[in-house]
N, C-alpha and C. Protein backbone atom coordinates (compact mmCIF):
# COMPACT_ATOMS: atom_id res chain seq x y z
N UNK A 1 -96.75 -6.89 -24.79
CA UNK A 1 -97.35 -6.67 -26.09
C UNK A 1 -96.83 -5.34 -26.61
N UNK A 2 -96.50 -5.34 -28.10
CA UNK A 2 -95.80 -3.98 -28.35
C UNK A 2 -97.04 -3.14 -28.77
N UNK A 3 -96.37 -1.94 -29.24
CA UNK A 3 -97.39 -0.94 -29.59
C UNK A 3 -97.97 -1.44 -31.26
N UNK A 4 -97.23 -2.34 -31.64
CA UNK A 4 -97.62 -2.76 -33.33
C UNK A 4 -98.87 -3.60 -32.88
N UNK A 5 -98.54 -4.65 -32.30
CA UNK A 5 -99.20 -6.03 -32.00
C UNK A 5 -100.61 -5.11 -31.09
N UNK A 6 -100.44 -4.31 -30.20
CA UNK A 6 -101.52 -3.43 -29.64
C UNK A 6 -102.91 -3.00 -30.54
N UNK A 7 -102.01 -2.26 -31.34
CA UNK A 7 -103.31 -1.66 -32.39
C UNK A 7 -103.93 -2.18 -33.43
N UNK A 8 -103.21 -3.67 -33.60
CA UNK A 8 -103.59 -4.83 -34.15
C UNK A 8 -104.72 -5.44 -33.85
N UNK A 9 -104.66 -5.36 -32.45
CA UNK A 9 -105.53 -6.34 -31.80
C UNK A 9 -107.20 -4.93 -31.73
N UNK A 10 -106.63 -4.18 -31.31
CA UNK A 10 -107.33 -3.06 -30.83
C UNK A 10 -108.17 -2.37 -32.31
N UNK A 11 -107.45 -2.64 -33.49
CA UNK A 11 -108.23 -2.62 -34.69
C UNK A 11 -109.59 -3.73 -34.96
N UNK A 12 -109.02 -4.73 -34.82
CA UNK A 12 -109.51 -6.08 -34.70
C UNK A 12 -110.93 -6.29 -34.04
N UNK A 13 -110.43 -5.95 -32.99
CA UNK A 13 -111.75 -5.45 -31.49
C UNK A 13 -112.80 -4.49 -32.24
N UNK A 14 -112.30 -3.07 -32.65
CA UNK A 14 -113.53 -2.35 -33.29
C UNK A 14 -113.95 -2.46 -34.16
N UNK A 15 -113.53 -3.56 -35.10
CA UNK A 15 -114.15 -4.15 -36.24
C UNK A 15 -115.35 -5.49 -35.31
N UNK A 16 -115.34 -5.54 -34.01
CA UNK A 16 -116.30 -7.14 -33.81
C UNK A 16 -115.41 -8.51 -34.68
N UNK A 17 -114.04 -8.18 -34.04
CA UNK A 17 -113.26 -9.70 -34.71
C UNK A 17 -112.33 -10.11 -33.13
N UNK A 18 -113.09 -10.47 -32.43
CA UNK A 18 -112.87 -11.36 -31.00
C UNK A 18 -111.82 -12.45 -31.41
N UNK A 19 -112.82 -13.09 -32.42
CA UNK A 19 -112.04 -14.03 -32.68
C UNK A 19 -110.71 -14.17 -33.17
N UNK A 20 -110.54 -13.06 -34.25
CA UNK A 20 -109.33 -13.21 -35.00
C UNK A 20 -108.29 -12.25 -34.04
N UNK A 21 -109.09 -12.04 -33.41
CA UNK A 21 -107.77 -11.09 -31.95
C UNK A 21 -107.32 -11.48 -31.60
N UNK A 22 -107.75 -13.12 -31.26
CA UNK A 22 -107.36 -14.11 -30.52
C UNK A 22 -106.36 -14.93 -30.91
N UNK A 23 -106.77 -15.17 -31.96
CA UNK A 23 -105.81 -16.29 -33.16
C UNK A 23 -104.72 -14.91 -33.19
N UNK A 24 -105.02 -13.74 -32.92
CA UNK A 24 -103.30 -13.06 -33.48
C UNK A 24 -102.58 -13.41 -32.36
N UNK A 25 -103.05 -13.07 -31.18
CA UNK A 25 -102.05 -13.00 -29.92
C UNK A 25 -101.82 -14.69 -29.68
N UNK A 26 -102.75 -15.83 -29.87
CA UNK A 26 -102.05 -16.97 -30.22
C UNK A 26 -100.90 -17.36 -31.32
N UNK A 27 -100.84 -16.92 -32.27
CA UNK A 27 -99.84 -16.81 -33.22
C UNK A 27 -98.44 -16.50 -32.84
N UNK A 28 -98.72 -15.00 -32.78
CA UNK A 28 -97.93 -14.02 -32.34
C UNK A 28 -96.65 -13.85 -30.92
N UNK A 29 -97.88 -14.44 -30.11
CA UNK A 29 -97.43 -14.57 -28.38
C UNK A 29 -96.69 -15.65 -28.63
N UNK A 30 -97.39 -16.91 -29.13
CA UNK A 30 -97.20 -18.45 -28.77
C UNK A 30 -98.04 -18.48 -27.34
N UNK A 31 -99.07 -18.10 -27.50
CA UNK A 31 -100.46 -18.53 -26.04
C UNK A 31 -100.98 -19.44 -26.61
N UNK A 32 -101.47 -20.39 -25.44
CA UNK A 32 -102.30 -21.13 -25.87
C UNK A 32 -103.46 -20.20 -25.85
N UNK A 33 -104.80 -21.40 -26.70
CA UNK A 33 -106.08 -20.52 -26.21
C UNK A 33 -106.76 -19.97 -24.93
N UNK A 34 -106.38 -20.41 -24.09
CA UNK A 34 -106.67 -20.11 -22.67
C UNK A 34 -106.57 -19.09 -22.61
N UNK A 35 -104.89 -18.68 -22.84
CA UNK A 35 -103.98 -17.97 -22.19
C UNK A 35 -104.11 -16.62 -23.17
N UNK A 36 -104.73 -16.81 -24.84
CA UNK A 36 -104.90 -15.71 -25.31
C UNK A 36 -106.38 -14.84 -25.34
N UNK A 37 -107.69 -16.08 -25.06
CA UNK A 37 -108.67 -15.10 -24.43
C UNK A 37 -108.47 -14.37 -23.32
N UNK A 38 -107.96 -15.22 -22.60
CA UNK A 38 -107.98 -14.03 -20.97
C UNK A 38 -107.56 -12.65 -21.51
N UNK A 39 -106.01 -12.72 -21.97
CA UNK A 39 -105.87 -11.44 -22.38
C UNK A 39 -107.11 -10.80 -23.33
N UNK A 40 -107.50 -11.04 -24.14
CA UNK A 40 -108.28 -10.10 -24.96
C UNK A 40 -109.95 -9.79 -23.94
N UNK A 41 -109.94 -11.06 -23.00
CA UNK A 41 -110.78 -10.43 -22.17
C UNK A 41 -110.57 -9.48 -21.40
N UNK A 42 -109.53 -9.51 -20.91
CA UNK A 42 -108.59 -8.55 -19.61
C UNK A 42 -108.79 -7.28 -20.67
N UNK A 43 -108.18 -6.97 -21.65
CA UNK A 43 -107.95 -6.15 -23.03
C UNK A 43 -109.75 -5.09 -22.63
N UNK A 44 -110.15 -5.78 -23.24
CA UNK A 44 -112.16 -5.87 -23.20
C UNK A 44 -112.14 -4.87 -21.77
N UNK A 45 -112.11 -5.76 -20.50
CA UNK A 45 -112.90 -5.46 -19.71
C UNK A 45 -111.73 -3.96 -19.16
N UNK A 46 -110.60 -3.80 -19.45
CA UNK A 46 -109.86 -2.78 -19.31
C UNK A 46 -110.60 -1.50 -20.35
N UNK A 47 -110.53 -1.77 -21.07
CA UNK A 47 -111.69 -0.56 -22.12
C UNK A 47 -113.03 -0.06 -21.59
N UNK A 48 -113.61 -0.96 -21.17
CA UNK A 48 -114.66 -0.96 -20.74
C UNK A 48 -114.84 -0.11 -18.90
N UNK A 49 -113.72 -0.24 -18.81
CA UNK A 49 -114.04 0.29 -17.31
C UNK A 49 -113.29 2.04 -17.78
N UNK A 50 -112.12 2.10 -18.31
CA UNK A 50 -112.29 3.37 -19.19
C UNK A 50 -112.74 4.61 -19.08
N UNK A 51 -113.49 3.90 -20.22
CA UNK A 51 -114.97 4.20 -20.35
C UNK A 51 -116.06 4.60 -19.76
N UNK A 52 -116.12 3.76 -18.37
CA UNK A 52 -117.58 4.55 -17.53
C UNK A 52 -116.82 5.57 -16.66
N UNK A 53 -115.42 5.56 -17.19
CA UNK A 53 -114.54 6.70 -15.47
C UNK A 53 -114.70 7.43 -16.19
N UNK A 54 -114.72 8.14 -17.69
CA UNK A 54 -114.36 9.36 -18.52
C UNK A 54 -115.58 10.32 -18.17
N UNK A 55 -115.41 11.44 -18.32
CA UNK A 55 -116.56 12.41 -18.01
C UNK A 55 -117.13 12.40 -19.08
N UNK A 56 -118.46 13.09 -19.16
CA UNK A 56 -119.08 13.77 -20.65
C UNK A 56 -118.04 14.26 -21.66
N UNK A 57 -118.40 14.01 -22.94
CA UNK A 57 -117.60 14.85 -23.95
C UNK A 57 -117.62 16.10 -23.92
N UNK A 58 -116.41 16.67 -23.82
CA UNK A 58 -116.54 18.40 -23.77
C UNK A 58 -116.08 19.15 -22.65
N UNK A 59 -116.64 18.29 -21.53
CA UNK A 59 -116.64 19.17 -20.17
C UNK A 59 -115.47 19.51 -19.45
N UNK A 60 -114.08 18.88 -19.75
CA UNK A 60 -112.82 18.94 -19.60
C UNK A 60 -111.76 18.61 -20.70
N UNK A 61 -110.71 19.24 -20.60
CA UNK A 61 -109.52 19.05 -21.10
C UNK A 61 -109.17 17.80 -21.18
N UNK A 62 -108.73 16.57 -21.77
CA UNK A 62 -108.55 15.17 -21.84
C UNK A 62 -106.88 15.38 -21.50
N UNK A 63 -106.04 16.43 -22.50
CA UNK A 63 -105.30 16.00 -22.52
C UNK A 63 -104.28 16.02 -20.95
N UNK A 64 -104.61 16.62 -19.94
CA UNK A 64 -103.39 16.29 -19.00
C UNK A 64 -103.61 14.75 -18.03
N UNK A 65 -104.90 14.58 -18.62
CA UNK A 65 -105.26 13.65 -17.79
C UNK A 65 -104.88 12.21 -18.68
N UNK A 66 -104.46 12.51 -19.72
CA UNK A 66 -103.92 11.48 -20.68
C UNK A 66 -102.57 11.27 -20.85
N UNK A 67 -101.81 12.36 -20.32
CA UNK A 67 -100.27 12.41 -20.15
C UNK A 67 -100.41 11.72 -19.03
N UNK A 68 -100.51 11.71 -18.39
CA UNK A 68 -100.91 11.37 -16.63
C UNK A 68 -101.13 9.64 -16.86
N UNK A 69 -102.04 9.34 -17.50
CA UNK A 69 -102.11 7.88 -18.22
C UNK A 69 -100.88 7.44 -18.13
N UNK A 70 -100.42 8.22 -19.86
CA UNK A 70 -99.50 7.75 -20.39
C UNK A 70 -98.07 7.30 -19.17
N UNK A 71 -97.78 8.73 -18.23
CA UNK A 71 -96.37 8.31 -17.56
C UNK A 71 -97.03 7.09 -16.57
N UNK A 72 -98.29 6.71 -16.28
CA UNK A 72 -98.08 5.32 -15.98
C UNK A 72 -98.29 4.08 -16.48
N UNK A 73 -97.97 4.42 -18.05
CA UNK A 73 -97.82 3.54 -19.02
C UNK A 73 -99.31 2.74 -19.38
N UNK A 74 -100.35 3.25 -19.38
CA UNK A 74 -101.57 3.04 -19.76
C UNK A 74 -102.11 4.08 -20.92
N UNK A 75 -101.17 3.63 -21.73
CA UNK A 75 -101.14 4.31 -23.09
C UNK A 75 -102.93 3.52 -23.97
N UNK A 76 -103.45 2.64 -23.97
CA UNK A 76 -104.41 2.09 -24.36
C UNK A 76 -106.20 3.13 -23.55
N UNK A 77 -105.97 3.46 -21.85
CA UNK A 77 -107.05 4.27 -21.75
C UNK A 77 -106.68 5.90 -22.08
N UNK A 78 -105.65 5.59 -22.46
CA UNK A 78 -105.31 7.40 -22.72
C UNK A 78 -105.89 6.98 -24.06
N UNK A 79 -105.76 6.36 -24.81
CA UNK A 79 -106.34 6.63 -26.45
C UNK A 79 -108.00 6.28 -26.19
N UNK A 80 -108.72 5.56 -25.62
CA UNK A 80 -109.98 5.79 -25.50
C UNK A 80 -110.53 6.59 -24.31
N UNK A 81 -109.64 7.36 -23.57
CA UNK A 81 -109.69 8.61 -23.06
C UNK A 81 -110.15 9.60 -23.98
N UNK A 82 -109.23 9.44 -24.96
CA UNK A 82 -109.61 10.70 -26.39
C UNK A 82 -110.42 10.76 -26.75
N UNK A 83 -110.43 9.41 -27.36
CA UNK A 83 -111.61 8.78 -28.14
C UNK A 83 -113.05 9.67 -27.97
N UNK A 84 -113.27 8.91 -26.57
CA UNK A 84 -114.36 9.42 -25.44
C UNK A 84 -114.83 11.12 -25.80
N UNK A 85 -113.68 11.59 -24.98
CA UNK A 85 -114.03 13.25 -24.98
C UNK A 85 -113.61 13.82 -26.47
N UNK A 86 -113.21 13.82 -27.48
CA UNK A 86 -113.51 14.03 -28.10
C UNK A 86 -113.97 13.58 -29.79
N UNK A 87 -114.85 12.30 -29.54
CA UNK A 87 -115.35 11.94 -30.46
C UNK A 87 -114.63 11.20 -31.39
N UNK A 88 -113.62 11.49 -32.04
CA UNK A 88 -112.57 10.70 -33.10
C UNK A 88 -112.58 9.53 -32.87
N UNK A 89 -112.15 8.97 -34.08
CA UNK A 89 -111.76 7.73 -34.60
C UNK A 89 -110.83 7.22 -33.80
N UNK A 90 -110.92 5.94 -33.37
CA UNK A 90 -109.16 5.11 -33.20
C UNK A 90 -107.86 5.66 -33.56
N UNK A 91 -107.93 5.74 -34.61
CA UNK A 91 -106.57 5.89 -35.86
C UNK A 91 -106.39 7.78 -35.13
N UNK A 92 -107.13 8.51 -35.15
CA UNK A 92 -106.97 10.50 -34.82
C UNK A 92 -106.38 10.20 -33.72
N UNK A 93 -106.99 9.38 -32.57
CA UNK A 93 -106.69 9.24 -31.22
C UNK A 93 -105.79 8.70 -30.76
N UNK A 94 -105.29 7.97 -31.60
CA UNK A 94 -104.09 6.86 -31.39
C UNK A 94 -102.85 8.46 -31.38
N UNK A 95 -102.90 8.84 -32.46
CA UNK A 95 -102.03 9.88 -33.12
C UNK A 95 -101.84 10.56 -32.20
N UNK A 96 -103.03 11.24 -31.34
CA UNK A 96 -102.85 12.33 -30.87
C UNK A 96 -102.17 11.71 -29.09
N UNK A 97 -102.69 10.83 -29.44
CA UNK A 97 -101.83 10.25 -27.80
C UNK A 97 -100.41 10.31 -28.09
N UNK A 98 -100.32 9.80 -28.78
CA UNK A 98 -98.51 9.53 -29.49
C UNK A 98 -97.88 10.95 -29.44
N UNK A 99 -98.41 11.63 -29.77
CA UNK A 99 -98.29 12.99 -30.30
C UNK A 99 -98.21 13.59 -28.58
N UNK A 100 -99.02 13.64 -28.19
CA UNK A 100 -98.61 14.25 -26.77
C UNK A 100 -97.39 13.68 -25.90
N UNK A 101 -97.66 12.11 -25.89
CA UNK A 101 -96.18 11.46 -25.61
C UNK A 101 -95.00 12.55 -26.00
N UNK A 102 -94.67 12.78 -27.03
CA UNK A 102 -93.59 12.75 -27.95
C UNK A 102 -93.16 14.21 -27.39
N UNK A 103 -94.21 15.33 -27.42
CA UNK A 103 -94.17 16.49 -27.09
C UNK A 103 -93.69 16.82 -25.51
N UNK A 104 -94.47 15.91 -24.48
CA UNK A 104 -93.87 15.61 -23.20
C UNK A 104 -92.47 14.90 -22.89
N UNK A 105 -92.17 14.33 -23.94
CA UNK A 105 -90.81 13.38 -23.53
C UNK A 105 -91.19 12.51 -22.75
N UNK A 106 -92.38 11.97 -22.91
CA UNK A 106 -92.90 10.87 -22.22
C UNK A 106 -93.28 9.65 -22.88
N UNK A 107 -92.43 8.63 -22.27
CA UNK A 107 -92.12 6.77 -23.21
C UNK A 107 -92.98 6.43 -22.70
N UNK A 108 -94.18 5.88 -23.00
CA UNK A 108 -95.51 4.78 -22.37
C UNK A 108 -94.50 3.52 -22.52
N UNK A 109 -94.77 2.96 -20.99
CA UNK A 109 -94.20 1.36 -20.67
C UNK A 109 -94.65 0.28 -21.57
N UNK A 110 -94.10 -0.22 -21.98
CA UNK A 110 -94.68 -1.39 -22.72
C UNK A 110 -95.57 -2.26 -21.53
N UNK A 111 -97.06 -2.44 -22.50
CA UNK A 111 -97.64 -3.33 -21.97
C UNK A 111 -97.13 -4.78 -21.62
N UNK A 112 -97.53 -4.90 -20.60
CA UNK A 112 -97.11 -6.17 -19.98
C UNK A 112 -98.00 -6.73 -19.32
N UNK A 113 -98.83 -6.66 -18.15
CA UNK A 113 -100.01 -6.93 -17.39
C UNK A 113 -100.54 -8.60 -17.81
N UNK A 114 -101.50 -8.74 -18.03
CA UNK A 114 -101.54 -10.38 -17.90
C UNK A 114 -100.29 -11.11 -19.11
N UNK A 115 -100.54 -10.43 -20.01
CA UNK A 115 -100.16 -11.34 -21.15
C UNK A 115 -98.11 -11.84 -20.81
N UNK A 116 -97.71 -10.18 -20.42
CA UNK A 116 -96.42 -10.45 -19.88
C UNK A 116 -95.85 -11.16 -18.35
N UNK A 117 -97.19 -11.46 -17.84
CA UNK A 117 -97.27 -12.04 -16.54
C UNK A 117 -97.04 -13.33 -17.08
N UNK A 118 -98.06 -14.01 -17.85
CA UNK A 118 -98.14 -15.68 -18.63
C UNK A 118 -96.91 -15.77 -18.91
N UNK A 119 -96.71 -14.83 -20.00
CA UNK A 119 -95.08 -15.48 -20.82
C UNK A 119 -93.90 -15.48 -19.67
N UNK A 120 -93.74 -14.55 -18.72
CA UNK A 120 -92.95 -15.07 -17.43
C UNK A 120 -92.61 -16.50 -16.92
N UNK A 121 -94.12 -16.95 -16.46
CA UNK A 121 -94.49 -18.09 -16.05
C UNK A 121 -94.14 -19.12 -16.75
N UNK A 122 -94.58 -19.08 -17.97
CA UNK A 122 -94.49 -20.02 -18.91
C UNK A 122 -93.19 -20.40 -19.22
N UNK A 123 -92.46 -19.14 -19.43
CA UNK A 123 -91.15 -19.65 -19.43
C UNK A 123 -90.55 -20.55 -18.47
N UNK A 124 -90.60 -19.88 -17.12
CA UNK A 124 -90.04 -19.82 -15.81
C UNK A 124 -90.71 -21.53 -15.85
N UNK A 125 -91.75 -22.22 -16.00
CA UNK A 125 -92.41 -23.31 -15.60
C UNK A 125 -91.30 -24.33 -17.03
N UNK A 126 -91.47 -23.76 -18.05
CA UNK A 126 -90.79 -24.84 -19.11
C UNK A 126 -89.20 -25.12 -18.15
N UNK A 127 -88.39 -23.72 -17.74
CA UNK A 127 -86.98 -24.15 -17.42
C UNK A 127 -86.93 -25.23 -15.97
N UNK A 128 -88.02 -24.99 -15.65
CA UNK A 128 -88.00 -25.57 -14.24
C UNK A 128 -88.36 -27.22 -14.71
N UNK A 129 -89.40 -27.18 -16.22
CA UNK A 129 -89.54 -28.95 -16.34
C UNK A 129 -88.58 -29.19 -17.26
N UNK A 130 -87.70 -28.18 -17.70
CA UNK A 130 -86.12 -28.85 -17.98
C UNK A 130 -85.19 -29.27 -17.74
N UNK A 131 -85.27 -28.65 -16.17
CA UNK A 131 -84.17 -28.65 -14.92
C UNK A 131 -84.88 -30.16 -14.69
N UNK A 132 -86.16 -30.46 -13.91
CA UNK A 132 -86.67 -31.88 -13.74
C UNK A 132 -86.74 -32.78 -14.39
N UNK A 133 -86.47 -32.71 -16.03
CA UNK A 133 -86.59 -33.58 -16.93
C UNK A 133 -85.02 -34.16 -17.03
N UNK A 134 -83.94 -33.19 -17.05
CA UNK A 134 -82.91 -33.50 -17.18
C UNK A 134 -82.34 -34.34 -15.84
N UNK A 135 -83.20 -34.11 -14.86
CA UNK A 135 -82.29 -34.35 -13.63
C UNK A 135 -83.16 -36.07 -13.70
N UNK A 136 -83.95 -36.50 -13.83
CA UNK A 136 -84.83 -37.69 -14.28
C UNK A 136 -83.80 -38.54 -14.95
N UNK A 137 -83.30 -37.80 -16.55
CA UNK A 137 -82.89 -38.72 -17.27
C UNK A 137 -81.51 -38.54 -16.77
């Protein structure tokens, strides 16, 4: 999932639009429905755990512990890392993650985790019932 299609979904989410998160990464991906709740559940329950690891607002510095994120490409709890400790919006936090990236010389990995796991498969399963389909006919 890129960083466009990310904050898409992740806009989507803090508006309470589950649904239409879903229909994007179905669209978008080519998932079926199955295959695009899990992700936005996986999405969900990844935020959510976050969340109860972050300390109180205030009590530490966010940001080395968000570079630290970022070089292992968990650019999504580094922005509600921010979020967290210091209060801001999505959109401030998004920025300021980016913004530390940029300053470190540090590329967050493109997400991949379930959603890039499926499209693997999916592929890998279509060539394999092409290889069997062809060898049939």
């Amino acid at each position: 999932m890129n960083d466009a299609l990310l904050d898409e979904v992740l806009a989507l989410l803090a508006q309470n639009k589950k649904l239409e998160a879903i229909k994007l990464l179905k669209e978008t991906l080519g998932l079926g429905l199955p295959e695009a709740k899990q992700a936005i559940d996986q999405l969900q329950a990844d935020n959510a755990q976050a969340l109860s690891a972050v300390a109180t607002p205030g009590t530490t510095s966010w940001e080395p512990e968000a570079r630290e994120l970022l070089k292992q490409g968990q650019k999504l709890r580094a922005i509600k890392l921010g979020r967290e400790r210091t209060g801001c919006n999505l959109r401030d936090a998004k920025e300021k993650v980016e913004s530390l990236a940029a300053e470190q010389g540090i590329t967050p990995k493109q997400a991949g985790g379930c959603v890039g796991v499926l499209l693997l498969l999916i592929g890998f399963l279509a060539m394999l019932g092409s290889l069997g389909w062809s060898a049939v006919h």
